[in-house]
N, C-alpha and C. Protein backbone atom coordinates (compact mmCIF):
# COMPACT_ATOMS: atom_id res chain seq x y z
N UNK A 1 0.56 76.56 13.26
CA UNK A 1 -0.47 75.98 14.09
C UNK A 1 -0.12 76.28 15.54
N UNK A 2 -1.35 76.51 16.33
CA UNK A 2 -0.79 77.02 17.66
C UNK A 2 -0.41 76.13 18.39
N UNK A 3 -0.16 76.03 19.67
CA UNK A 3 -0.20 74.98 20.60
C UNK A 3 -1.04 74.58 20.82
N UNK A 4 -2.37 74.91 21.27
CA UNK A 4 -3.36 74.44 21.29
C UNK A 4 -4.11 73.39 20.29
N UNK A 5 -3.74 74.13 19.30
CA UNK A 5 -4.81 73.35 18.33
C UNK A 5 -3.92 71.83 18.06
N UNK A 6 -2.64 72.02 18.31
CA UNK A 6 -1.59 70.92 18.21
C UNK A 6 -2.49 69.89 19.12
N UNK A 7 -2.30 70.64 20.60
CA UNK A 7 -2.71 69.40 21.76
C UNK A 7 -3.93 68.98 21.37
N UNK A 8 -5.08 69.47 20.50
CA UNK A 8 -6.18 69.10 20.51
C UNK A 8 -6.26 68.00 19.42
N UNK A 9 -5.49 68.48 18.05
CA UNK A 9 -5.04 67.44 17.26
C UNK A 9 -4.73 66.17 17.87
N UNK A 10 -3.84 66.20 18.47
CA UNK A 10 -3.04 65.22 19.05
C UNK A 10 -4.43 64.43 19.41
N UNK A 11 -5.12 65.15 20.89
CA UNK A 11 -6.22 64.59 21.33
C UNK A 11 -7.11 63.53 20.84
N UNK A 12 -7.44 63.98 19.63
CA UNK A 12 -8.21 63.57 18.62
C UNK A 12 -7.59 62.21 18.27
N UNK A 13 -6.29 62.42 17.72
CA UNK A 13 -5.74 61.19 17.33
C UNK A 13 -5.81 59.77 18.39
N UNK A 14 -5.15 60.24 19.53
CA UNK A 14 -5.18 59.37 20.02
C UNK A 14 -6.60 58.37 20.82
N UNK A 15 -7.74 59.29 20.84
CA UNK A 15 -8.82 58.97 20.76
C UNK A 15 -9.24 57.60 20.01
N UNK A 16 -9.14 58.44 18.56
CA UNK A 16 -9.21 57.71 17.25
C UNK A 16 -8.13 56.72 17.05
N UNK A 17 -7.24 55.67 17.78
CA UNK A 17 -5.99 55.47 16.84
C UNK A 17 -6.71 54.63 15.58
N UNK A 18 -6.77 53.70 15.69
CA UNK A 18 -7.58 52.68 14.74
C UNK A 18 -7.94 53.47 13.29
N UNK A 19 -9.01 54.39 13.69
CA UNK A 19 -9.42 55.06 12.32
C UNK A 19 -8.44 55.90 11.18
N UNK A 20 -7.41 56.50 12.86
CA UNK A 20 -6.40 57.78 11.79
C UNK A 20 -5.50 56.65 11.13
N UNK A 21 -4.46 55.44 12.23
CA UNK A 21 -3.98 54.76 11.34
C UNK A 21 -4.69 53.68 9.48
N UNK A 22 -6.30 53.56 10.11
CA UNK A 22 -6.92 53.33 8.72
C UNK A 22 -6.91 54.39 7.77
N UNK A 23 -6.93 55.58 7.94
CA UNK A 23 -6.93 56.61 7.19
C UNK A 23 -5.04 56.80 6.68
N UNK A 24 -4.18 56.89 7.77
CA UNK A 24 -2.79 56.81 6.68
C UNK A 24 -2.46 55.63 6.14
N UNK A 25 -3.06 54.68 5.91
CA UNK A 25 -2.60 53.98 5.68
C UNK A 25 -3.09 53.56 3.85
N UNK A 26 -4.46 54.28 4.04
CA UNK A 26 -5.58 54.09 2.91
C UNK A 26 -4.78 55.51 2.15
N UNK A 27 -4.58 56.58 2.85
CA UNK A 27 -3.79 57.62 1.55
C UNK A 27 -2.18 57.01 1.56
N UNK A 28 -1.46 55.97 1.93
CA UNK A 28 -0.45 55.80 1.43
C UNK A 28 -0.33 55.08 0.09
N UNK A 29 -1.66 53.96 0.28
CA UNK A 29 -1.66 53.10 -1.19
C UNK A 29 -2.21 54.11 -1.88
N UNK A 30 -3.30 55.16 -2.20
CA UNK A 30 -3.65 55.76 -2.98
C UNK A 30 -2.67 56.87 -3.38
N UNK A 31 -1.67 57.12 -2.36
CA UNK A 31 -0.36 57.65 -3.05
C UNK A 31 0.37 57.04 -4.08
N UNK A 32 0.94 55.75 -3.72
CA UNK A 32 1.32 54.89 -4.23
C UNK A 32 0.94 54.44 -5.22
N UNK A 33 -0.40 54.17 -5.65
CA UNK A 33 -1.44 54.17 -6.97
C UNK A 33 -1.06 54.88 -7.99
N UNK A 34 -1.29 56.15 -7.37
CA UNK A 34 -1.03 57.48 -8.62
C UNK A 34 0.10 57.09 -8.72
N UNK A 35 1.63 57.01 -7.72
CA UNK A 35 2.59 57.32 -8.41
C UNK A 35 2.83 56.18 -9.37
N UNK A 36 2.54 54.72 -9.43
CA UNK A 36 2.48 53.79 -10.42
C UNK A 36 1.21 53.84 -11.43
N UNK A 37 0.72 55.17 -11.57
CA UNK A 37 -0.20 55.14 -12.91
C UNK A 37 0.65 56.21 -13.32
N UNK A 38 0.90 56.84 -12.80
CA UNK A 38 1.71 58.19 -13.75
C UNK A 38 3.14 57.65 -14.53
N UNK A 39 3.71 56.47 -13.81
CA UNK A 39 5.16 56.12 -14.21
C UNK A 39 4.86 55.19 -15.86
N UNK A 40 3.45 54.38 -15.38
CA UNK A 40 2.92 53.84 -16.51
C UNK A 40 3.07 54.84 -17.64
N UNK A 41 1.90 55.67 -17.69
CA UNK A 41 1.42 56.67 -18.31
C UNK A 41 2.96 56.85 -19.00
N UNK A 42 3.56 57.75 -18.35
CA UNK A 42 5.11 57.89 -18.67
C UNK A 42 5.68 57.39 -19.90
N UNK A 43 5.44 55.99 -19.49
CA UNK A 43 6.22 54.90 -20.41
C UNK A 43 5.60 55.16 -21.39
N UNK A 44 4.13 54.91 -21.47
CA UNK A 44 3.50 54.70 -22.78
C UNK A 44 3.80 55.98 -23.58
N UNK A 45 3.74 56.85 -23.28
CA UNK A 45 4.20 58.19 -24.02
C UNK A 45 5.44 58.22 -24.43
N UNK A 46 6.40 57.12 -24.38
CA UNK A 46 7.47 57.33 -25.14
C UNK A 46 7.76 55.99 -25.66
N UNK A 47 7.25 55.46 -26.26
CA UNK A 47 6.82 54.12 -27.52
C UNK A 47 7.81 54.61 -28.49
N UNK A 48 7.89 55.43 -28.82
CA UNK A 48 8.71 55.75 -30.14
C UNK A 48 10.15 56.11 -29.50
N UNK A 49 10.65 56.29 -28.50
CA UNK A 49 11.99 56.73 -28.22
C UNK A 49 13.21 56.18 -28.87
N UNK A 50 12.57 54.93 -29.38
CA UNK A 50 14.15 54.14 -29.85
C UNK A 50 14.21 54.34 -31.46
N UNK A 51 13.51 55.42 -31.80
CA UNK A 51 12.90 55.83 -33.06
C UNK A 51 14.29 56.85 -33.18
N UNK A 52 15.38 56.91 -34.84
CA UNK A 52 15.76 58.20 -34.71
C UNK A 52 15.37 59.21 -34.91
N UNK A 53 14.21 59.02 -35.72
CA UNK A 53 13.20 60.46 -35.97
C UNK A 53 11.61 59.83 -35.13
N UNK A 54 11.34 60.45 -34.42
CA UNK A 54 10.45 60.14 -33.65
C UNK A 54 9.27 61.17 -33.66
N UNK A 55 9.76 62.27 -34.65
CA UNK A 55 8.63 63.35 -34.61
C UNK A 55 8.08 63.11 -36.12
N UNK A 56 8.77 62.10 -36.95
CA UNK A 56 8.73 61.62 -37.97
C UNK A 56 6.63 60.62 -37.96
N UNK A 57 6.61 60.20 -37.04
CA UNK A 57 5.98 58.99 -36.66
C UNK A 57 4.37 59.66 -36.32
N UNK A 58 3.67 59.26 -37.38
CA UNK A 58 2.33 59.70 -36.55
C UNK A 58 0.80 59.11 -36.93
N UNK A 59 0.12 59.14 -36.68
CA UNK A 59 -0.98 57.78 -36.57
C UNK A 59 -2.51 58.96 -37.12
N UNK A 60 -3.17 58.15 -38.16
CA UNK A 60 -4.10 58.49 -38.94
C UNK A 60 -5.48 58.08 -38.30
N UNK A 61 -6.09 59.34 -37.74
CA UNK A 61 -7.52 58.38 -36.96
C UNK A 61 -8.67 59.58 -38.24
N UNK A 62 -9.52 58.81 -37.57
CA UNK A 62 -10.86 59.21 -39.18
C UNK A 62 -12.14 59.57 -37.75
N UNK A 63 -12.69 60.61 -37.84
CA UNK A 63 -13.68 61.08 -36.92
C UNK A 63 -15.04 60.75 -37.17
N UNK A 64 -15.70 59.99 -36.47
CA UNK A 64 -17.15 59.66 -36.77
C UNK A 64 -18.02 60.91 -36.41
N UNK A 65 -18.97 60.98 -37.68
CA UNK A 65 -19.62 62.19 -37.03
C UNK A 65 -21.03 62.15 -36.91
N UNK A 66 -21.38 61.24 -37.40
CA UNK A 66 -22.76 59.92 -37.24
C UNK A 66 -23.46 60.46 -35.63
N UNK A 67 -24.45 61.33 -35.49
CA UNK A 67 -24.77 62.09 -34.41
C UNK A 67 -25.58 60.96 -33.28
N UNK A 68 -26.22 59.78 -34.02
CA UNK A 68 -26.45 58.80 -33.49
C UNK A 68 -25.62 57.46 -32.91
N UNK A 69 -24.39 58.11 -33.16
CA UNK A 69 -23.02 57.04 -32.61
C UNK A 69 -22.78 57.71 -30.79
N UNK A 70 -22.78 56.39 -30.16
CA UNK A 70 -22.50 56.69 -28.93
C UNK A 70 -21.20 55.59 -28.89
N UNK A 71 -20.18 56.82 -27.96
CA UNK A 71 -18.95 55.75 -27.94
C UNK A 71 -17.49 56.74 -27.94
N UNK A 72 -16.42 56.60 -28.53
CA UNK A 72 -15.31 57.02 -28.88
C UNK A 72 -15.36 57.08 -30.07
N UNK A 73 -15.37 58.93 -30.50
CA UNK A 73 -15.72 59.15 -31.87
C UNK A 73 -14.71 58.99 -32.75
N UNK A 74 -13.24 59.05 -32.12
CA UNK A 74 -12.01 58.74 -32.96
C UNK A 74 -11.68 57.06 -33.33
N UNK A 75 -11.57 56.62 -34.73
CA UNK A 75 -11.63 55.18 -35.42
C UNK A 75 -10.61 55.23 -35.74
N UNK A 76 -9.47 54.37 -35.30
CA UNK A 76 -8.16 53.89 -36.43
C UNK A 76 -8.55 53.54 -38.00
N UNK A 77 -9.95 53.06 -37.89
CA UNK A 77 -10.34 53.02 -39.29
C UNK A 77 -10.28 53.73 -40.63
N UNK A 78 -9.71 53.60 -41.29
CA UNK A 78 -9.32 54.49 -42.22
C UNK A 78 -9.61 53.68 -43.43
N UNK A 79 -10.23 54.39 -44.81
CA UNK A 79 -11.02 53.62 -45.90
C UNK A 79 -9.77 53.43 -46.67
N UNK A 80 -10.36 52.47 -47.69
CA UNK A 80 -9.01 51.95 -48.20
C UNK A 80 -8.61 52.68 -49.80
N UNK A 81 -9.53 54.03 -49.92
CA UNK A 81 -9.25 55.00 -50.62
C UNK A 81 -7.73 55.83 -49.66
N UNK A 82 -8.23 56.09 -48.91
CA UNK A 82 -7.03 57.14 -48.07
C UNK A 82 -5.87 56.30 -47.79
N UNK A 83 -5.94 54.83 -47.56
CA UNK A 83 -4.80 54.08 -47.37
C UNK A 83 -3.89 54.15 -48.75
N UNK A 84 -4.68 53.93 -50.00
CA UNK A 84 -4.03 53.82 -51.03
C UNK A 84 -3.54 54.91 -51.46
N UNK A 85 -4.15 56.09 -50.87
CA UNK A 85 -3.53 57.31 -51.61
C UNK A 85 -2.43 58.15 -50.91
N UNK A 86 -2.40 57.58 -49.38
CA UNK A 86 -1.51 57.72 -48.77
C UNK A 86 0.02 57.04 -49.17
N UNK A 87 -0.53 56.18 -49.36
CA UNK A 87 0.78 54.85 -49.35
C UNK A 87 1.43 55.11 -51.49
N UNK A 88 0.37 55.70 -51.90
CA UNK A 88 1.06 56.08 -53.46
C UNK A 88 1.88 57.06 -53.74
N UNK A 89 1.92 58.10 -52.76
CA UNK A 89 2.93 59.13 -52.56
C UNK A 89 4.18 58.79 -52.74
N UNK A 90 5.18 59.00 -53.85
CA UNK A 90 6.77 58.67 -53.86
C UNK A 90 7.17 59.53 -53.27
N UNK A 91 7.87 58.73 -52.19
CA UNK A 91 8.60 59.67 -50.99
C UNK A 91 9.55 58.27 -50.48
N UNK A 92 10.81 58.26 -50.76
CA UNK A 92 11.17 57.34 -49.89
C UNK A 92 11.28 57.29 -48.89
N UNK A 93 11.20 58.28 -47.91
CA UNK A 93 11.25 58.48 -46.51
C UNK A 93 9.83 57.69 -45.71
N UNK A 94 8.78 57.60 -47.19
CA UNK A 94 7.64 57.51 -46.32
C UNK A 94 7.14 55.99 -46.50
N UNK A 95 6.66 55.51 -45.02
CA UNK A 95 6.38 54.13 -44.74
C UNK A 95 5.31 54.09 -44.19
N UNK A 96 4.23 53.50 -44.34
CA UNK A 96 2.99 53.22 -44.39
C UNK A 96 2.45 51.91 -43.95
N UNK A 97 1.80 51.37 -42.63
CA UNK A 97 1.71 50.46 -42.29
C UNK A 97 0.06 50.43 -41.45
N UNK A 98 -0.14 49.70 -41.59
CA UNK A 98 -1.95 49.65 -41.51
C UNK A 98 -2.47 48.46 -39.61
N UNK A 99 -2.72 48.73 -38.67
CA UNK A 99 -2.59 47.94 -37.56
C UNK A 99 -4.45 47.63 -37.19
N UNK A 100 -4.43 46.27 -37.47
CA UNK A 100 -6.26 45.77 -36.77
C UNK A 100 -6.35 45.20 -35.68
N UNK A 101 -6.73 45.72 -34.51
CA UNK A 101 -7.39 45.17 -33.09
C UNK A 101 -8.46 44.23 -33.02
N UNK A 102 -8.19 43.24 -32.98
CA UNK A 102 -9.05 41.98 -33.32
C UNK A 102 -9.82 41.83 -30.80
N UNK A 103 -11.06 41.93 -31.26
CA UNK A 103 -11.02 41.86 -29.24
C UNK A 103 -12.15 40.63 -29.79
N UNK A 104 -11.74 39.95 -28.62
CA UNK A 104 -12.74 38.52 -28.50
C UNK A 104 -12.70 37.42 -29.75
N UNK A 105 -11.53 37.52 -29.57
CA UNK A 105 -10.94 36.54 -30.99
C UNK A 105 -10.74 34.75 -30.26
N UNK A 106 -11.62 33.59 -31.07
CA UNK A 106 -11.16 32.48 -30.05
C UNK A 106 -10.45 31.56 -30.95
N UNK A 107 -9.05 31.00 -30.20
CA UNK A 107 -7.93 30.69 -31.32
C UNK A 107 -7.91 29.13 -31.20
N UNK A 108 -7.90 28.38 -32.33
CA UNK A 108 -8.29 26.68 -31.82
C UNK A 108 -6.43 26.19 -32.46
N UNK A 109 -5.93 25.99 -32.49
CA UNK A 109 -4.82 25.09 -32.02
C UNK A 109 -4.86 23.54 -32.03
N UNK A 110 -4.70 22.84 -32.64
CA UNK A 110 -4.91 21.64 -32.51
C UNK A 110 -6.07 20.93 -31.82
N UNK A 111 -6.21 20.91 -30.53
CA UNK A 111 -7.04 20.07 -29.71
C UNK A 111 -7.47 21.49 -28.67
N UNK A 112 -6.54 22.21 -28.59
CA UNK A 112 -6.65 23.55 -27.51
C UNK A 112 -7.18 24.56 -28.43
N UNK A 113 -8.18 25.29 -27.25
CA UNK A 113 -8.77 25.76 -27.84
C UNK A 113 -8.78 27.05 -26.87
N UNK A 114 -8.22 28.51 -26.94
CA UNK A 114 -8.19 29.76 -26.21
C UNK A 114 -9.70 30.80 -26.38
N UNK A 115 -9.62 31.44 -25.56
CA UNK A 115 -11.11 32.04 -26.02
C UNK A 115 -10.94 33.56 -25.47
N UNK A 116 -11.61 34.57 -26.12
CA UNK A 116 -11.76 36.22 -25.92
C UNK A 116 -10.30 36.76 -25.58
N UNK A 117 -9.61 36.28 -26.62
CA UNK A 117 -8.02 36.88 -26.88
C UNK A 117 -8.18 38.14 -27.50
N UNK A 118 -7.33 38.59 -27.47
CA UNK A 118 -7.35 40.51 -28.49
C UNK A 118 -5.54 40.31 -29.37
N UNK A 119 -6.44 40.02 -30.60
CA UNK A 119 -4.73 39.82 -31.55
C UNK A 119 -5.01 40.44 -32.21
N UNK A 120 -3.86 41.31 -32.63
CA UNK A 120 -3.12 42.64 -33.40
C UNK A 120 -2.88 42.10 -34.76
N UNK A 121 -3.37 42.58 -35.93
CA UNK A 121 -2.75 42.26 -37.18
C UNK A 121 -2.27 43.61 -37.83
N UNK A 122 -1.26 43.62 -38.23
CA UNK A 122 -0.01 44.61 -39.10
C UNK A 122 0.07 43.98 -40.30
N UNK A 123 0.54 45.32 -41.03
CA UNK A 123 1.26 45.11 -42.25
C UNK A 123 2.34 44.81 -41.81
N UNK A 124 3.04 44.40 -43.19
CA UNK A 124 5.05 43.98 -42.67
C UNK A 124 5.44 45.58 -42.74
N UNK A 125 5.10 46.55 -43.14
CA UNK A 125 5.93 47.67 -42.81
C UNK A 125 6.29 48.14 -41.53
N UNK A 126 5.51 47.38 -40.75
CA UNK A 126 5.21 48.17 -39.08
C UNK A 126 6.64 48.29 -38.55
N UNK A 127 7.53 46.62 -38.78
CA UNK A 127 9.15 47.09 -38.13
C UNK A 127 9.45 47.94 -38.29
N UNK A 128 9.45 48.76 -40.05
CA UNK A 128 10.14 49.59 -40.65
C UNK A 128 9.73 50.69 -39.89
N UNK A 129 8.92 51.02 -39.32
CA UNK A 129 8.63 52.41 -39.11
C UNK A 129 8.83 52.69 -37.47
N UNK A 130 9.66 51.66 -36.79
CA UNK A 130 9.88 51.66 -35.36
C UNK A 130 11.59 51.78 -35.63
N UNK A 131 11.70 50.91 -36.87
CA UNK A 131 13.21 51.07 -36.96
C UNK A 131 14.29 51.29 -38.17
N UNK A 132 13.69 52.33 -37.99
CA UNK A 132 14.65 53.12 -39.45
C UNK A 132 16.01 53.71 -38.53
């Protein structure tokens, strides 16, 4: 950059202070953003690490192809033909565990009463297959 265009930069800035400091200050949190969504991200991609076979581990989705479905065409849903015929395979290595996303679930408790909870139901195999 020349000299010039430096002093004119400069110019500018100090003109502006108010706006340029609103402006670094607005790309520092949006720096900051990304770098705490990517560290997230990160994490979640390694769920299985404490796994000793971790390439072992892998999750059964069923594709809707229903041309009138609007949405996310991939379903954890899986029929309970493919569950059973999965899970009948003699293999001792192999463990088979089935996970339901329950969203807007309201849980009554005695006198208390919680409302639009999201509870997870598993088979009992699920430990097994985090910790073999």
């Amino acid at each position: 950059m020349s000299l010039f265009q430096m002093k004119l930069f400069l110019r500018i800035i100090f003109k502006n202070k108010e706006a340029y400091l609103l402006k670094i200050i607005t790309l520092t949190v949006a720096f900051w953003c990304s770098v705490l969504v990517m560290l997230f991200a990160l994490n979640e991609f390694g769920y299985d690490r404490f796994n000793k076979y971790p390439n072992s581990v892998f999750r059964v989705l069923q594709r809707n192809t229903n041309e009138s479905y609007s949405g996310n065409r991939l379903s954890n849903k899986i029929p309970d033909e493919v569950f059973k015929a999965i899970s009948s395979i003699d293999d001792s290595s192999l463990i088979v565990s089935r996970l339901k996303v329950m969203k807007e679930v309201s849980i009554i408790s005695g006198n208390q009463t919680v409302y639009n909870q999201k509870v997870h139901a598993v088979d009992p195999q699920l430990g097994e297959v985090f910790f073999i």
